[in-house]
C-alpha atoms as a PDB file:
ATOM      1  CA  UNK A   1      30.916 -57.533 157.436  1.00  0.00           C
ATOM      2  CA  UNK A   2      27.776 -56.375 155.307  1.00  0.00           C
ATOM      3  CA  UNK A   3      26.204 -60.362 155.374  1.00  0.00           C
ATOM      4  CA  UNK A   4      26.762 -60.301 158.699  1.00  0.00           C
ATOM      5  CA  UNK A   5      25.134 -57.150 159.497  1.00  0.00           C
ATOM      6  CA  UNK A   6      22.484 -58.164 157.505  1.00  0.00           C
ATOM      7  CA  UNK A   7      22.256 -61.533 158.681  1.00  0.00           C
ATOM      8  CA  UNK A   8      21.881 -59.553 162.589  1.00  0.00           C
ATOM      9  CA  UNK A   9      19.459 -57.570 160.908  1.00  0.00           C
ATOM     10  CA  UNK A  10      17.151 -60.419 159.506  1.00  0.00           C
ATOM     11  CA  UNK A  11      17.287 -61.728 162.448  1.00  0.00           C
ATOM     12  CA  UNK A  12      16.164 -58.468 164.592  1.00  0.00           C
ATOM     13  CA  UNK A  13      13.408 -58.234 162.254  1.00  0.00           C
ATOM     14  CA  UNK A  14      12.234 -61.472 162.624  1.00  0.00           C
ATOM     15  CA  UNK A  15      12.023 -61.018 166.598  1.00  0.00           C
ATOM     16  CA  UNK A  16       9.884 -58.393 166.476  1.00  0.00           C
ATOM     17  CA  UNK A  17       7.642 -59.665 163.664  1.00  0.00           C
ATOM     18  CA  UNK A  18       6.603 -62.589 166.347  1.00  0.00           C
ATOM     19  CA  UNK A  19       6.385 -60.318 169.079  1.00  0.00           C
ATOM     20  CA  UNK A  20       2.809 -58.784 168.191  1.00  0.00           C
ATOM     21  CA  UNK A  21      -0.117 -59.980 166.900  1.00  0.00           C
ATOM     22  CA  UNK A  22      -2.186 -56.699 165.973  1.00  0.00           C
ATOM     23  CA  UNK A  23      -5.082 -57.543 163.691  1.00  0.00           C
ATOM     24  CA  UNK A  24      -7.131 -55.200 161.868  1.00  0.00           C
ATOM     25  CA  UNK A  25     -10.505 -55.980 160.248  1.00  0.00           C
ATOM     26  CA  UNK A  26     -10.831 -54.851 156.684  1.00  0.00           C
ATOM     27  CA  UNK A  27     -14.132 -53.993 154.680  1.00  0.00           C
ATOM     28  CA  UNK A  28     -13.271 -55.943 151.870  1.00  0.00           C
ATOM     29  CA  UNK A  29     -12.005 -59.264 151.145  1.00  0.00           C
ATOM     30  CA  UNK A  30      -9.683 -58.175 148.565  1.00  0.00           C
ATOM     31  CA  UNK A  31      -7.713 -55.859 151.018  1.00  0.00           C
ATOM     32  CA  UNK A  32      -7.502 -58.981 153.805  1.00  0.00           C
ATOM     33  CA  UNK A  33      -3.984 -60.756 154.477  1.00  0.00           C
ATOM     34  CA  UNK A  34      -6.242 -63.494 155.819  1.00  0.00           C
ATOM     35  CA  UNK A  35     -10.083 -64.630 155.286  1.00  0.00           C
ATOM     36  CA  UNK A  36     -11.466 -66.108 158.580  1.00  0.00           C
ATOM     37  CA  UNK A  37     -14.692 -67.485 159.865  1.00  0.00           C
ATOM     38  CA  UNK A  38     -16.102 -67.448 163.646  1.00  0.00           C
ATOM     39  CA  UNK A  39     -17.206 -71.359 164.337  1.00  0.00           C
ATOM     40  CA  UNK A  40     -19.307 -71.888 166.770  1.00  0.00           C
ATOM     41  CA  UNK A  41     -17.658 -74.819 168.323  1.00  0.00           C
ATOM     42  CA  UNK A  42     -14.174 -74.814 170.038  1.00  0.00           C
ATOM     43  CA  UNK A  43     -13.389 -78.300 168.346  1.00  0.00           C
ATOM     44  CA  UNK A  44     -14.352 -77.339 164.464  1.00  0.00           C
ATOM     45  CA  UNK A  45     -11.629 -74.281 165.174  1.00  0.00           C
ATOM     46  CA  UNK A  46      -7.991 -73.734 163.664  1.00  0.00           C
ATOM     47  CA  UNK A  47      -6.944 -71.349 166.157  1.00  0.00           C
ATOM     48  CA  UNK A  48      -8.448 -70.754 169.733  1.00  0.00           C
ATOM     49  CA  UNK A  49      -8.272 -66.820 170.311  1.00  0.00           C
ATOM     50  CA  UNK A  50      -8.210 -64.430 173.227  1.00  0.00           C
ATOM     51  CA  UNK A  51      -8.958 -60.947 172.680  1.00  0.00           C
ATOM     52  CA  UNK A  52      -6.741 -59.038 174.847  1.00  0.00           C
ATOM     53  CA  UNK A  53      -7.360 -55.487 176.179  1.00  0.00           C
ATOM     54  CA  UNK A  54      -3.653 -53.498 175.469  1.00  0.00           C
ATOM     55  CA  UNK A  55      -1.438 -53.609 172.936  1.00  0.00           C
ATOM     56  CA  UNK A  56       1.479 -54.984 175.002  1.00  0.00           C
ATOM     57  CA  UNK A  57      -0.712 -57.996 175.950  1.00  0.00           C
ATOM     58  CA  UNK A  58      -0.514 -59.363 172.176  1.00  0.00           C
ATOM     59  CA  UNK A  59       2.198 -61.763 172.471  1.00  0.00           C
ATOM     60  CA  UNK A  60       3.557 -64.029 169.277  1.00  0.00           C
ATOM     61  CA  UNK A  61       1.779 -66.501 166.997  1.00  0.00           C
ATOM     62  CA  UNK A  62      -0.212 -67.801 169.672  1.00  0.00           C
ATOM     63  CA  UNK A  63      -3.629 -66.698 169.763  1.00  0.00           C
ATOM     64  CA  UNK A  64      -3.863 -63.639 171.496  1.00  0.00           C
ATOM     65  CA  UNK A  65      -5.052 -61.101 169.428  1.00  0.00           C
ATOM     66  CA  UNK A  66      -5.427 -57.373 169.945  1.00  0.00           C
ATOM     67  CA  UNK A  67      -7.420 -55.738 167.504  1.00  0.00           C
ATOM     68  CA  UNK A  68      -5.885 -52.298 166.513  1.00  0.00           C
ATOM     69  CA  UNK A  69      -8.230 -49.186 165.032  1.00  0.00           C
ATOM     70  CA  UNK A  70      -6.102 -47.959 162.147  1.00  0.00           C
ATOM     71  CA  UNK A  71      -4.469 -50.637 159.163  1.00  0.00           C
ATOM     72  CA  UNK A  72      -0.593 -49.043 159.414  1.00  0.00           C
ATOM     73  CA  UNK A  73      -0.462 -50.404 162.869  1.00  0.00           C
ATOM     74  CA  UNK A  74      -1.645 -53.416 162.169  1.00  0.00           C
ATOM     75  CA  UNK A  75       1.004 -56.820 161.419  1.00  0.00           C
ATOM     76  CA  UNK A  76      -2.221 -58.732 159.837  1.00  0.00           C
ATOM     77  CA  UNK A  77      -5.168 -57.593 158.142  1.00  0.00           C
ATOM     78  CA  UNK A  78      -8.692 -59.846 158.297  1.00  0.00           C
ATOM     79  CA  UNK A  79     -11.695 -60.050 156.750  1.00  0.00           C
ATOM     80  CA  UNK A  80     -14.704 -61.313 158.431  1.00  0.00           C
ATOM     81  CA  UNK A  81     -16.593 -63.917 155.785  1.00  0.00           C
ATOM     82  CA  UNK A  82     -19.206 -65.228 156.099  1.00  0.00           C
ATOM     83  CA  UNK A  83     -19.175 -68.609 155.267  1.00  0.00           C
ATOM     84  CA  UNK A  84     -17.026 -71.500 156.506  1.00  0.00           C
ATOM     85  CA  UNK A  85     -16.078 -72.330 153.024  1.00  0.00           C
ATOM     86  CA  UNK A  86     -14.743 -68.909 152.407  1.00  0.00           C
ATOM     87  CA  UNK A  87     -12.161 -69.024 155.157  1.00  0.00           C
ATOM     88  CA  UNK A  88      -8.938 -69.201 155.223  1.00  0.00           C
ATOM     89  CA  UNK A  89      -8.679 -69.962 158.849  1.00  0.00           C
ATOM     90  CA  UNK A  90     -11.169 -71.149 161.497  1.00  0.00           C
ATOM     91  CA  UNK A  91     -11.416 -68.994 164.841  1.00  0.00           C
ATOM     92  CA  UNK A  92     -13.219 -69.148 168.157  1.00  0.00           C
ATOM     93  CA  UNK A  93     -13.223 -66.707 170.545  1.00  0.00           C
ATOM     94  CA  UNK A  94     -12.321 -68.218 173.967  1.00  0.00           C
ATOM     95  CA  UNK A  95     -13.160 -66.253 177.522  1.00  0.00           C
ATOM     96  CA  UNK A  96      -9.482 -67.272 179.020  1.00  0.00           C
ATOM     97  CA  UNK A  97      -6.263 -66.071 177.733  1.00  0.00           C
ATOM     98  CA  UNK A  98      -4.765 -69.579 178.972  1.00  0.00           C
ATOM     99  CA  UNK A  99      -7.374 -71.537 176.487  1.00  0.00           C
ATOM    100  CA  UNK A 100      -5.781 -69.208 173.144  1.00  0.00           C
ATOM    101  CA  UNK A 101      -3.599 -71.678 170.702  1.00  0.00           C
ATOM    102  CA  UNK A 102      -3.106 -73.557 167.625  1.00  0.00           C
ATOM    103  CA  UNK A 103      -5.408 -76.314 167.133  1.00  0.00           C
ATOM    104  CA  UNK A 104      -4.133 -77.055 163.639  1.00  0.00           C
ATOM    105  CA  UNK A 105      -0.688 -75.802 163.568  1.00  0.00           C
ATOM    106  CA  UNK A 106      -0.502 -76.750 159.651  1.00  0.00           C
ATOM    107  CA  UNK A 107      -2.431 -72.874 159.702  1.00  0.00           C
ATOM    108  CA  UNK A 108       0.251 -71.505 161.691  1.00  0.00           C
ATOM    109  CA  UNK A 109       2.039 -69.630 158.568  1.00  0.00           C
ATOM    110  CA  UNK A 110      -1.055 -67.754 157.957  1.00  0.00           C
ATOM    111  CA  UNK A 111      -0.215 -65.422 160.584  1.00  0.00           C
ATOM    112  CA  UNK A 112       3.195 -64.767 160.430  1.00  0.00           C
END
């Protein structure tokens, strides 16, 4: 009974981990879950991302980011560098939701 509540639970947890993708920019490197440079080309990017305007808009691992104002609500924290070489992931900032996604899914883990 107690593996499979916590089995259900897992589970559960898991759901709404994918659910969301509220980002929060950090001052300092050292405090960032994930180091990430703006390109300025759509083809030399990892992930394709769409800023969306509410909370409830953020959907999954899939680009659409909504950037929240305090860390505790956040499910990633990011850090701004400022050099490609720095980065852990490549981003550009598309005008579309429909253009957001992976472009190099082997990056995909980086925001779970």
């Amino acid at each position: 009974m107690k593996k499979l509540l916590l089995t259900a639970l897992t589970v559960i947890g898991m759901t709404f981990a994918l659910n969301a993708q509220k980002v929060y920019t950090v001052d300092y490197e050292s405090q960032a879950d994930v180091k990430v440079f703006v390109v300025g080309y759509e083809s030399q990017a990892d992930l394709l991302v769409y800023k969306v305007g509410y909370e409830s808009q953020a959907s999954g691992n899939d680009g659409s980011w909504f950037f929240v104002d305090y860390e505790s609500k956040a499910d990633k924290t990011v850090y701004f560098v400022n050099y490609e070489s720095q980065a852990d992931l490549k981003i550009y900032f598309v005008d579309y939701e429909s253009q957001a996604g992976w472009k190099n899914s082997s990056k995909k883990s980086l925001m779970y």
